[in-house]
C-alpha atoms as a PDB file:
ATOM      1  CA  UNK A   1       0.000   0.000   0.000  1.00  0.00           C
ATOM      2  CA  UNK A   2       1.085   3.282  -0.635  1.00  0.00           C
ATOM      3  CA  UNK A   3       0.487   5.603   2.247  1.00  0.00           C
ATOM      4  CA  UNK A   4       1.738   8.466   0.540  1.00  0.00           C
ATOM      5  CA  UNK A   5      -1.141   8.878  -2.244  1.00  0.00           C
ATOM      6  CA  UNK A   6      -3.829   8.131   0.705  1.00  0.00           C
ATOM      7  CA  UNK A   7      -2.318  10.805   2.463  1.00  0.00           C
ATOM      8  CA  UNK A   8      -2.161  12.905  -0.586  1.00  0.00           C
ATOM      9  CA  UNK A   9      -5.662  12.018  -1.280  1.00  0.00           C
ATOM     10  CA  UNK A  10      -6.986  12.455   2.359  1.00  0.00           C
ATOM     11  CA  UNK A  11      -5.316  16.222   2.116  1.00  0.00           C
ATOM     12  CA  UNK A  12      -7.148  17.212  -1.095  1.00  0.00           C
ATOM     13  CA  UNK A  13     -10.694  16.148  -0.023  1.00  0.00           C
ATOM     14  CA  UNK A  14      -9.905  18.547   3.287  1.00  0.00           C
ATOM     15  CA  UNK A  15      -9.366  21.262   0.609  1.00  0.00           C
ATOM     16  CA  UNK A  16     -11.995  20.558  -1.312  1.00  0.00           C
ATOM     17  CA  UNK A  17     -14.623  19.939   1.559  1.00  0.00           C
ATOM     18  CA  UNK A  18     -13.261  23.759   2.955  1.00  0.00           C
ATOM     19  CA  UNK A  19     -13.662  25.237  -0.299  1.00  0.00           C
ATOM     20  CA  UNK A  20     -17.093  23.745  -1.382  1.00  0.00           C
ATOM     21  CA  UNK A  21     -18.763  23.616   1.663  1.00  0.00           C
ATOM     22  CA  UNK A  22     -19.769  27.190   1.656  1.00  0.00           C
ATOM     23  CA  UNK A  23     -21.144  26.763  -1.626  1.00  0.00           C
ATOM     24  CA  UNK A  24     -23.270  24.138   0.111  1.00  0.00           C
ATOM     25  CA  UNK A  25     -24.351  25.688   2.871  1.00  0.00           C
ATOM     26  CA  UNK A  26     -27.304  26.770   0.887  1.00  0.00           C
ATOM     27  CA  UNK A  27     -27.928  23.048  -0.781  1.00  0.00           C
ATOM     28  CA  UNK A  28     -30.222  20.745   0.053  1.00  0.00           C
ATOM     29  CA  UNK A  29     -29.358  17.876   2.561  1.00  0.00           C
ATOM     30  CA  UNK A  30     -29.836  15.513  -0.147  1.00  0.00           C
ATOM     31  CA  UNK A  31     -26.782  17.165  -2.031  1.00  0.00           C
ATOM     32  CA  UNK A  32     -24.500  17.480   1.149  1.00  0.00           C
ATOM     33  CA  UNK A  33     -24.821  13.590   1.345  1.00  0.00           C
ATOM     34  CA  UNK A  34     -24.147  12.371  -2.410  1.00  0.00           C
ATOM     35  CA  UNK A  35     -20.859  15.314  -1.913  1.00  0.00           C
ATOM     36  CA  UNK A  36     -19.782  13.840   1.412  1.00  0.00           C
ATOM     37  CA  UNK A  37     -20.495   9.927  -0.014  1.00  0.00           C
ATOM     38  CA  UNK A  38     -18.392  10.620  -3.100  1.00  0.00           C
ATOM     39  CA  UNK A  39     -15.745  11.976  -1.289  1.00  0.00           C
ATOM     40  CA  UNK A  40     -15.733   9.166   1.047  1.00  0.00           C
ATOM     41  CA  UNK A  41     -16.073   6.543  -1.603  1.00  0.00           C
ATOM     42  CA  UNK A  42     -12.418   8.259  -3.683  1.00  0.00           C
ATOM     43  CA  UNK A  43     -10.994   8.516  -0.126  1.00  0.00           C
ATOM     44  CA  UNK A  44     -12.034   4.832   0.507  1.00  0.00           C
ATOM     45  CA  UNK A  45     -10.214   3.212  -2.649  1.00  0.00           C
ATOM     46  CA  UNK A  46      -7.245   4.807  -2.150  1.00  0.00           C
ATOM     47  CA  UNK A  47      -6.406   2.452   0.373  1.00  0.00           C
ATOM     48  CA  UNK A  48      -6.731  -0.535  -1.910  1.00  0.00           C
ATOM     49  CA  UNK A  49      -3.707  -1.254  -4.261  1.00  0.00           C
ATOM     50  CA  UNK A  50      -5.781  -0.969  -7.413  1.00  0.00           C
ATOM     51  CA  UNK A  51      -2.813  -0.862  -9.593  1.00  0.00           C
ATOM     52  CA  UNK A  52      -1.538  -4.500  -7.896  1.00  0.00           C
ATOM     53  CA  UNK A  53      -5.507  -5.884  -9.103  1.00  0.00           C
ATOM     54  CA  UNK A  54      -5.750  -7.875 -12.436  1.00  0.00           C
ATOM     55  CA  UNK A  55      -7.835  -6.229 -15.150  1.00  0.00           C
ATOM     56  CA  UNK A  56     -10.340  -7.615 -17.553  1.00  0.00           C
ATOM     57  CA  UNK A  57      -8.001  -8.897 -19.779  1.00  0.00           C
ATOM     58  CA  UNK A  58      -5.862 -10.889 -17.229  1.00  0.00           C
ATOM     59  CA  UNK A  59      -9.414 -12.734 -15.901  1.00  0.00           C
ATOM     60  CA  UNK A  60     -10.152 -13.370 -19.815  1.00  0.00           C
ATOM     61  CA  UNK A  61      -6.681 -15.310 -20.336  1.00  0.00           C
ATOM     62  CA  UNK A  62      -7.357 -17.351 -17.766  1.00  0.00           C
ATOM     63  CA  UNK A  63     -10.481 -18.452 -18.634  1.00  0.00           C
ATOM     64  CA  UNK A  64     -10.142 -19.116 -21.770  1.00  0.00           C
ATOM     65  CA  UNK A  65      -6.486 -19.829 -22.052  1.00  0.00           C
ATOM     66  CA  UNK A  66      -7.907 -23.796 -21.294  1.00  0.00           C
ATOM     67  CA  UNK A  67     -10.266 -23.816 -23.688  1.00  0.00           C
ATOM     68  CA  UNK A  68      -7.822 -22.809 -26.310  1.00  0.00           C
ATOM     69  CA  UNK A  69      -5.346 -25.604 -25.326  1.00  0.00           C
ATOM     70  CA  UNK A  70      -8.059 -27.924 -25.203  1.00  0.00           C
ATOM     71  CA  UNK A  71      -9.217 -27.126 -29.214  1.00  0.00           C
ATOM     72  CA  UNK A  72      -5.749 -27.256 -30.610  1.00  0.00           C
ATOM     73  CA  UNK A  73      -5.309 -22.806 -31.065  1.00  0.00           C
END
């Protein structure tokens, strides 16, 4: 894990939750949840190692990597 890009990360939502809040002061509550739950959710993947997790294309080879072998390709 790399604790420098959460902290990183964990800085710039503090700067962006001090400069937008005042623009939400006058927002709904409705608004002030989906802002905080975003902000939360890209706070909350920065502590998984995304770039260590196989892609698509990884999950694809090794399904059907098998079933190539099998037919002869």
């Amino acid at each position: 894990m790399q604790w420098d890009a959460f902290v990183i990360t964990a800085v710039l939502i503090i700067l962006i939750i001090l400069l937008q809040w005042p623009l939400l002061k006058k927002a709904p509550a409705k608004d002030k949840i989906v802002f905080a739950s975003f902000l939360f959710i890209g706070w909350s993947l920065t502590l998984l190692d995304l770039m260590q997790v196989p892609g698509p294309n990884s999950i694809l080879k090794a399904i059907f990597l098998p079933i190539a072998r099998v037919i002869g390709l």
